[in-house]
PDB file of N, CA and C in Angstrom:
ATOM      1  N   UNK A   1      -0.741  -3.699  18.310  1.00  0.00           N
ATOM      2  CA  UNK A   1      -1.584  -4.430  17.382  1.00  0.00           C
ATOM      3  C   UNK A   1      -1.667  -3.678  16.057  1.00  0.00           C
ATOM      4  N   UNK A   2      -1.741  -4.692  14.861  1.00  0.00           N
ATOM      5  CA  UNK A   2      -1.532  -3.774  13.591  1.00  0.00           C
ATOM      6  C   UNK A   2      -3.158  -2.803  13.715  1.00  0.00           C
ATOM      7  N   UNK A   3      -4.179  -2.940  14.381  1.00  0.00           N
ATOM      8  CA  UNK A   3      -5.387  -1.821  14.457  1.00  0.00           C
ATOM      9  C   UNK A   3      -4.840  -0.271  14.150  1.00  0.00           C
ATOM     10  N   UNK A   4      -3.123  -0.296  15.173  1.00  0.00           N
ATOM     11  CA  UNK A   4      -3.328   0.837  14.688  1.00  0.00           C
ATOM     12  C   UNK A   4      -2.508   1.355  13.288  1.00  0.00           C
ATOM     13  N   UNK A   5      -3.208   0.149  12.540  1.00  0.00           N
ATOM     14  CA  UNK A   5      -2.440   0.856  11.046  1.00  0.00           C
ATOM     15  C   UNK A   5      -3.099   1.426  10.373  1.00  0.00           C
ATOM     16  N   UNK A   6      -2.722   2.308   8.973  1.00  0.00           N
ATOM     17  CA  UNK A   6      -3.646   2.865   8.181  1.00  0.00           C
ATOM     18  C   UNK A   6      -3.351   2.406   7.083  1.00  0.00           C
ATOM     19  N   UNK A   7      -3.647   1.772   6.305  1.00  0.00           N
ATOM     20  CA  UNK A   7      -3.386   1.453   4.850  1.00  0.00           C
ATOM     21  C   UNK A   7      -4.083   2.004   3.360  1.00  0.00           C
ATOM     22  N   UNK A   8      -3.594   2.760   2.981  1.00  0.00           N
ATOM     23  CA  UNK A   8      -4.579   2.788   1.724  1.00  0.00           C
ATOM     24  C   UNK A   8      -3.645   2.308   0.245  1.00  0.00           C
ATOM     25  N   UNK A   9      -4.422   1.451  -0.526  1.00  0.00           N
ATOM     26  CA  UNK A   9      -4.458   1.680  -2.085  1.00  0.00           C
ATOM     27  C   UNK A   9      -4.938   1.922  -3.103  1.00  0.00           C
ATOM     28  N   UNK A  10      -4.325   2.490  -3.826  1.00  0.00           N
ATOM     29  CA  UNK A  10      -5.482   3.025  -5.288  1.00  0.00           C
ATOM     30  C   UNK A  10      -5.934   1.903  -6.218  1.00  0.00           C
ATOM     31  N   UNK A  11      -7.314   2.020  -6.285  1.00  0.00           N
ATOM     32  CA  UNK A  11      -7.906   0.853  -7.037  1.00  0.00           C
ATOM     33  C   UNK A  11      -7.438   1.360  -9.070  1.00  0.00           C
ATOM     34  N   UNK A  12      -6.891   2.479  -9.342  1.00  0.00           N
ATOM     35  CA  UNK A  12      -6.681   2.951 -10.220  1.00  0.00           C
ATOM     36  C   UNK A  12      -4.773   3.097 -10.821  1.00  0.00           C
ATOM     37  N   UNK A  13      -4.105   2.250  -9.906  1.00  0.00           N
ATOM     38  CA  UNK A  13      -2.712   2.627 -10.392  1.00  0.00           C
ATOM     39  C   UNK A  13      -2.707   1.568 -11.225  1.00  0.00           C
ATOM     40  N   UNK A  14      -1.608   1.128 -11.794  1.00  0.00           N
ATOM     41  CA  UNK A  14      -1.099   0.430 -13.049  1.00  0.00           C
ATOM     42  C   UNK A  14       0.060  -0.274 -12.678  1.00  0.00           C
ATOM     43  N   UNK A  15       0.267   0.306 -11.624  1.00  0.00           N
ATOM     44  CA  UNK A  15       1.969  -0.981 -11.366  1.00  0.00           C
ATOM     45  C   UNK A  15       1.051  -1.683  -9.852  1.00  0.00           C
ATOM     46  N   UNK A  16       0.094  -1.705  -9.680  1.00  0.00           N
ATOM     47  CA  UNK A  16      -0.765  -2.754  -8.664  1.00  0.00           C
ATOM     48  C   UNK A  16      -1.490  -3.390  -8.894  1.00  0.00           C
ATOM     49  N   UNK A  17      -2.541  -4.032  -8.444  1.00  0.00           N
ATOM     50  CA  UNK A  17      -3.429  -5.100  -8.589  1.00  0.00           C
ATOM     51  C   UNK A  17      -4.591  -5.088  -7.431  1.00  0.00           C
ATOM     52  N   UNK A  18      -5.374  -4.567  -7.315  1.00  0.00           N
ATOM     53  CA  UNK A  18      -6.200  -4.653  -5.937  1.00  0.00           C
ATOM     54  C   UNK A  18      -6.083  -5.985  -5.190  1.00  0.00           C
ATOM     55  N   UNK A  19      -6.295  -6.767  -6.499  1.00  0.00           N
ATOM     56  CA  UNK A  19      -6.428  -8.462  -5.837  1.00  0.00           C
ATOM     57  C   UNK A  19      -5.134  -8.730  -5.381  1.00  0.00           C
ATOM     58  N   UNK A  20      -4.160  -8.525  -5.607  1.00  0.00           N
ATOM     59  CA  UNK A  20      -2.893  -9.323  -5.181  1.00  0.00           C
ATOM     60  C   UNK A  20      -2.469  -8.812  -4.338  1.00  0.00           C
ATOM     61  N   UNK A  21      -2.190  -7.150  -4.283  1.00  0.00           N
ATOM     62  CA  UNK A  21      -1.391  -6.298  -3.437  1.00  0.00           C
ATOM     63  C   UNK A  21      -2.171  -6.578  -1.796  1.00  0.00           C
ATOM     64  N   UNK A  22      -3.355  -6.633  -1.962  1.00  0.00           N
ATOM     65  CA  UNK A  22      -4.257  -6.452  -0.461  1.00  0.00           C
ATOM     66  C   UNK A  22      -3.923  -7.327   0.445  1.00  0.00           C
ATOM     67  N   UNK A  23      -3.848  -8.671  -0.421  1.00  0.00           N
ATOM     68  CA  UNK A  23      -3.799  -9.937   0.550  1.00  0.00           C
ATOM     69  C   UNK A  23      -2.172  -9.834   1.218  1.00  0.00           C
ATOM     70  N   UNK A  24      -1.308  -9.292   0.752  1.00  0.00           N
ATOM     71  CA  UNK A  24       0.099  -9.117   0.960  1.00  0.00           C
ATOM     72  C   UNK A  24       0.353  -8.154   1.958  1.00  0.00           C
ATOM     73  N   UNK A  25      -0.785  -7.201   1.753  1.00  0.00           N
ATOM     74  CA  UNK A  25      -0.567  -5.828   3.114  1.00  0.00           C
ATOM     75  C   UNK A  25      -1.117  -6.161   4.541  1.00  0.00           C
ATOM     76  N   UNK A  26      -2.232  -7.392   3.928  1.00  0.00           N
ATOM     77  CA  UNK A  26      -3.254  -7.865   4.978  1.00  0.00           C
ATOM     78  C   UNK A  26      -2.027  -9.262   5.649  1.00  0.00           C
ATOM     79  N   UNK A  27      -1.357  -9.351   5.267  1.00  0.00           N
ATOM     80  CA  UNK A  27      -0.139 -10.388   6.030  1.00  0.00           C
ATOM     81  C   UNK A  27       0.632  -9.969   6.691  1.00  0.00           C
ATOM     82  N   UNK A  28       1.011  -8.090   5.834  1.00  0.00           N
ATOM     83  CA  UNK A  28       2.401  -7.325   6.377  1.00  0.00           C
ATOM     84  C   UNK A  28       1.596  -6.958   7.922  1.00  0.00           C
ATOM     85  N   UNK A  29       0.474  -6.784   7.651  1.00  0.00           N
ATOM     86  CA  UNK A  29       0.099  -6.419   8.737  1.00  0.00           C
ATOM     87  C   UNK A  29      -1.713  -6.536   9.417  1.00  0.00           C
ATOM     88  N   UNK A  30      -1.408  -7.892  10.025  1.00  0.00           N
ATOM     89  CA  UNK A  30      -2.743  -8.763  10.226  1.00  0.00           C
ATOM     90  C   UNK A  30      -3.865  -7.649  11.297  1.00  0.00           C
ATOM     91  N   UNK A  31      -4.647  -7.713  10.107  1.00  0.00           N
ATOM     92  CA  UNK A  31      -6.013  -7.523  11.725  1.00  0.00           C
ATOM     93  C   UNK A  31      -6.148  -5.584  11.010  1.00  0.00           C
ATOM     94  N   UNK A  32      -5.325  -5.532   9.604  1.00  0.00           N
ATOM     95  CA  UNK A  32      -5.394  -4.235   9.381  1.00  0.00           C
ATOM     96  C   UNK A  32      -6.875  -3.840   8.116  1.00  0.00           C
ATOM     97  N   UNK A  33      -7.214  -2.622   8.335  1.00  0.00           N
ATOM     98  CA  UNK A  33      -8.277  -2.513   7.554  1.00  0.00           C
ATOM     99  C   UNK A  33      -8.081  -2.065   6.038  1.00  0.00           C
ATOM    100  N   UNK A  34      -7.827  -2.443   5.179  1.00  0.00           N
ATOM    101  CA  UNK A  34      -7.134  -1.351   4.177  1.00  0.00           C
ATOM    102  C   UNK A  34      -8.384  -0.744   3.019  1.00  0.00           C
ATOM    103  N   UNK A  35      -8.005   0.536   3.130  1.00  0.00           N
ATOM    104  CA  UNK A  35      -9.140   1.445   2.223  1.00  0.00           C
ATOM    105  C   UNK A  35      -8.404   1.021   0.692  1.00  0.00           C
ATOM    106  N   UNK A  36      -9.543   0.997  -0.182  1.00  0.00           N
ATOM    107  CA  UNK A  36      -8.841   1.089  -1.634  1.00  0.00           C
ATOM    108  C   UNK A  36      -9.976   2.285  -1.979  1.00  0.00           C
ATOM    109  N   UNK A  37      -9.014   2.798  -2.801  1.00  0.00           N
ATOM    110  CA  UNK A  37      -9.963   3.973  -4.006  1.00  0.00           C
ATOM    111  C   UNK A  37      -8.632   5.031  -4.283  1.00  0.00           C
ATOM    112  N   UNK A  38      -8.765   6.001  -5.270  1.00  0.00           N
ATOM    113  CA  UNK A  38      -8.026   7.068  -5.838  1.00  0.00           C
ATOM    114  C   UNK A  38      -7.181   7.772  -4.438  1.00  0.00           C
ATOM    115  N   UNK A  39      -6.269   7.786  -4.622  1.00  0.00           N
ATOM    116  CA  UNK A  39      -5.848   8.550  -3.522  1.00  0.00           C
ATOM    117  C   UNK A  39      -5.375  10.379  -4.330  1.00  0.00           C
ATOM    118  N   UNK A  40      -5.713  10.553  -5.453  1.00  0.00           N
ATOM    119  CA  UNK A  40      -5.285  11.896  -5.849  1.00  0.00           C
ATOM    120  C   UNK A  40      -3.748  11.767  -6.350  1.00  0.00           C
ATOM    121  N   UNK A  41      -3.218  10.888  -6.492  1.00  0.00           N
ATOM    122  CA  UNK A  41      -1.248  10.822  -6.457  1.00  0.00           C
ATOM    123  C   UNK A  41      -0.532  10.147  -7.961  1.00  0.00           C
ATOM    124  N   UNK A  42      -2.107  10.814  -8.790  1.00  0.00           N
ATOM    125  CA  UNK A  42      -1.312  10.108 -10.328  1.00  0.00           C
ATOM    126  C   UNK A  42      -0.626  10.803 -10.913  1.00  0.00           C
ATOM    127  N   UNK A  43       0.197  11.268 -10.463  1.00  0.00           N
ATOM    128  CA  UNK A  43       1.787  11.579 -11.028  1.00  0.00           C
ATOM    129  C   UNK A  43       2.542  10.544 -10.661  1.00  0.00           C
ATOM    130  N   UNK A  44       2.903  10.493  -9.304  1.00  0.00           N
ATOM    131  CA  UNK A  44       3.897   9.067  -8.940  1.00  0.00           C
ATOM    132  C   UNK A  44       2.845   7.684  -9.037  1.00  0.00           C
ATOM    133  N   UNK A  45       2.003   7.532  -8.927  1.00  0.00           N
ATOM    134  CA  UNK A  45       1.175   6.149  -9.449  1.00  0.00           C
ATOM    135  C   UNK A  45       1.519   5.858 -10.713  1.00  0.00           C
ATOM    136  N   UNK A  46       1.531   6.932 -11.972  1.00  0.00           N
ATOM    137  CA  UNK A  46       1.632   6.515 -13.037  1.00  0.00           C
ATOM    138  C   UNK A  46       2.836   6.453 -13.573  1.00  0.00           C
ATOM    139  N   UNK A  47       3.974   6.202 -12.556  1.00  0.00           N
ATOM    140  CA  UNK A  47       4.950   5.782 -12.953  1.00  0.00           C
ATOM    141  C   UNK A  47       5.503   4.985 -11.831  1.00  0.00           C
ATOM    142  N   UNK A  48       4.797   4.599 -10.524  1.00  0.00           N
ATOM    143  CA  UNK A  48       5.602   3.345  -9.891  1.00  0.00           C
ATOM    144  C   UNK A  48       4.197   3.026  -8.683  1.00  0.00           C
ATOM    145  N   UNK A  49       4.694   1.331  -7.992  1.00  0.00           N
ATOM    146  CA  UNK A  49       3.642   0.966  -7.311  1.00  0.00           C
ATOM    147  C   UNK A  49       3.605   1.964  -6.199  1.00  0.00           C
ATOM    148  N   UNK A  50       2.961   1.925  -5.803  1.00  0.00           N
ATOM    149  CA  UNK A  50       2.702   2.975  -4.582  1.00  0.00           C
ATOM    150  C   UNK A  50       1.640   2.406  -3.623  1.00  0.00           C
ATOM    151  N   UNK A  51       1.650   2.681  -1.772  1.00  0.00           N
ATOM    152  CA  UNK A  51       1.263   2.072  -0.589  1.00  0.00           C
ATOM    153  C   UNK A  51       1.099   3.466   0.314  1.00  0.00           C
ATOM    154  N   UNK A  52      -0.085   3.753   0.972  1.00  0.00           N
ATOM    155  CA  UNK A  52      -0.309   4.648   1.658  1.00  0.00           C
ATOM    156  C   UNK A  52      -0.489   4.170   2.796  1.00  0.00           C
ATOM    157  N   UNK A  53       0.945   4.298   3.939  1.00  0.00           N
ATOM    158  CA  UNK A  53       0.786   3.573   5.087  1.00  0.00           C
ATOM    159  C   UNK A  53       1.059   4.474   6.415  1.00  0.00           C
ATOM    160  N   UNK A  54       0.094   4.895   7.384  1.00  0.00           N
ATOM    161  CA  UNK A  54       0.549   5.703   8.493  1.00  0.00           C
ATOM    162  C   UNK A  54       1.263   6.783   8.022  1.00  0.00           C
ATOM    163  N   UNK A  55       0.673   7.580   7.247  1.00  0.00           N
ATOM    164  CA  UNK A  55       0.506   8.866   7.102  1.00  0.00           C
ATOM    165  C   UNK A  55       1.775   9.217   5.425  1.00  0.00           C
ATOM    166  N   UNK A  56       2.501   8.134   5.449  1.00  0.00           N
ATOM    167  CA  UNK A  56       3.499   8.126   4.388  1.00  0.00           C
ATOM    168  C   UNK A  56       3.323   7.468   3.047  1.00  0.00           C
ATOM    169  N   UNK A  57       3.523   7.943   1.998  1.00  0.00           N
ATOM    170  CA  UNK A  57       3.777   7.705   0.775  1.00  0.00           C
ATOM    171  C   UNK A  57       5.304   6.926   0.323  1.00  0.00           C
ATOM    172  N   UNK A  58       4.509   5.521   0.215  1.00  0.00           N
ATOM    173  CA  UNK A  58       5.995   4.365  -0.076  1.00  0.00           C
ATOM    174  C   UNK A  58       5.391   4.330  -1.391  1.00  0.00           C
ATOM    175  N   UNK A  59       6.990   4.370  -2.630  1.00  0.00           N
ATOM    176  CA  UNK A  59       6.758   4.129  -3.832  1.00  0.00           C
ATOM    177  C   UNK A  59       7.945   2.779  -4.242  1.00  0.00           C
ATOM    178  N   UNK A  60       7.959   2.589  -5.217  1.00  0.00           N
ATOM    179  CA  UNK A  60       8.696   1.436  -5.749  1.00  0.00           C
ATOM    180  C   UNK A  60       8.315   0.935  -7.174  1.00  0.00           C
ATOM    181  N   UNK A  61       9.483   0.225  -7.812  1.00  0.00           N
ATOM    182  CA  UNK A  61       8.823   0.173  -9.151  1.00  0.00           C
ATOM    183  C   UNK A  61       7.995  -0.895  -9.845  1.00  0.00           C
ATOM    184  N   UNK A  62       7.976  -2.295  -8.618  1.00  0.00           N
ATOM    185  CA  UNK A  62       7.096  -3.223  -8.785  1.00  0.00           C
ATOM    186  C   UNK A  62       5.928  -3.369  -7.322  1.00  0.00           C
ATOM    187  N   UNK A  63       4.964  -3.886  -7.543  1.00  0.00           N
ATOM    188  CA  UNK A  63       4.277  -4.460  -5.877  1.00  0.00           C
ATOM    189  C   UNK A  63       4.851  -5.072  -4.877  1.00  0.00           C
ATOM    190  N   UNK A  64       5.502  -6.007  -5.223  1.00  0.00           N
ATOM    191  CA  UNK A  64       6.242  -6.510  -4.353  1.00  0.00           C
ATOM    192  C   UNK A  64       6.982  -5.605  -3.497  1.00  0.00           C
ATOM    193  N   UNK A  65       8.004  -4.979  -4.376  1.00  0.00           N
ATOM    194  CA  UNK A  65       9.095  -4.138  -3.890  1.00  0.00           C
ATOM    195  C   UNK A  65       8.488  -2.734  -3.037  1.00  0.00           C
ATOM    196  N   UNK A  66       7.317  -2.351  -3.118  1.00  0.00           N
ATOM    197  CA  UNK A  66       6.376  -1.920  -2.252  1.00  0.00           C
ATOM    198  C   UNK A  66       5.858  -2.044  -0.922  1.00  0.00           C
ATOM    199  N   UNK A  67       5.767  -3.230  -0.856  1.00  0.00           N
ATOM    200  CA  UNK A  67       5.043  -3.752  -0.149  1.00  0.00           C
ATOM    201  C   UNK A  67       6.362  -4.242   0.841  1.00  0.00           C
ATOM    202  N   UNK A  68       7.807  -4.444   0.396  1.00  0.00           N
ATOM    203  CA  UNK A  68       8.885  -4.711   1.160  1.00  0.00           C
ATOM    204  C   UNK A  68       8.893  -3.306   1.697  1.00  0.00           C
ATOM    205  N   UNK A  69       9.040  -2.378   1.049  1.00  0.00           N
ATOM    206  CA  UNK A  69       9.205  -1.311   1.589  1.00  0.00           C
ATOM    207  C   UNK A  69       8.351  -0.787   2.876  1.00  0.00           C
ATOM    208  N   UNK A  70       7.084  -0.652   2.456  1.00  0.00           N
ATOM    209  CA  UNK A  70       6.271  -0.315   3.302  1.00  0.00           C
ATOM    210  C   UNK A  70       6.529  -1.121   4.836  1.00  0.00           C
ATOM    211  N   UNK A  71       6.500  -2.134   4.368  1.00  0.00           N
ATOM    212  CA  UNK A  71       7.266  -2.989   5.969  1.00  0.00           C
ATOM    213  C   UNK A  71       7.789  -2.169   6.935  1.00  0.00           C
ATOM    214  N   UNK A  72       8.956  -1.473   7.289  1.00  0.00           N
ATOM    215  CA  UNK A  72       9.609  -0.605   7.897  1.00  0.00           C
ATOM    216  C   UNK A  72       8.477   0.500   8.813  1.00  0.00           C
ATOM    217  N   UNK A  73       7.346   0.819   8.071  1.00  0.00           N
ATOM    218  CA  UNK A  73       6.279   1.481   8.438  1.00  0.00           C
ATOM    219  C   UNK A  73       5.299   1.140   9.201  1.00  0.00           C
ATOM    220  N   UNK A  74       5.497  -0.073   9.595  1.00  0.00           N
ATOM    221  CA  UNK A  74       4.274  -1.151  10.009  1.00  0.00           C
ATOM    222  C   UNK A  74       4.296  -0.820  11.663  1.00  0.00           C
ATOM    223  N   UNK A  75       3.398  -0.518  12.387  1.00  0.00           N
ATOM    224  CA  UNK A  75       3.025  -0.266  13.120  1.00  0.00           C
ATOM    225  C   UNK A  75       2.827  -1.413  14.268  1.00  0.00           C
ATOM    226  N   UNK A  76       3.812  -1.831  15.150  1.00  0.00           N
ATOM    227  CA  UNK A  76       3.325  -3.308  16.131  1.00  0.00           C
ATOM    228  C   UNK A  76       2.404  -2.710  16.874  1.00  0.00           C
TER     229      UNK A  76
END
């Protein structure tokens, strides 16, 4: 079950969107809780989207392409 996922995003990066990115992580992976706030990582935030999923740092240079990525990480 995705429960055991961890998701975090930064309510502070620039290549994301709180509103858009969440509902997309909350599909990649239903029933998951996702934290938003600073994760400390504005060096690579401030230059690509970024997804904190089960313990790993997925970057990419749009949300979308993030959020494909992070996929691979997803926890059944």
């Amino acid at each position: 079950m995705s429960g055991k996922n961890e998701i975090r995003v930064c309510d502070k990066c620039k290549h994301t969107k709180v509103k858009s990115i969440v509902p997309k992580l909350e599909k990649l992976a239903p029933g998951v809780k996702i934290k938003v706030g600073c994760k400390s990582y504005c060096g690579p935030c401030s230059r690509f989207a970024f997804v904190y999923i089960n313990g790993r740092y997925v970057t990419a240079p749009t949300e979308d392409e993030v959020v494909e990525k992070a996929r691979k990480y997803v926890r059944e």
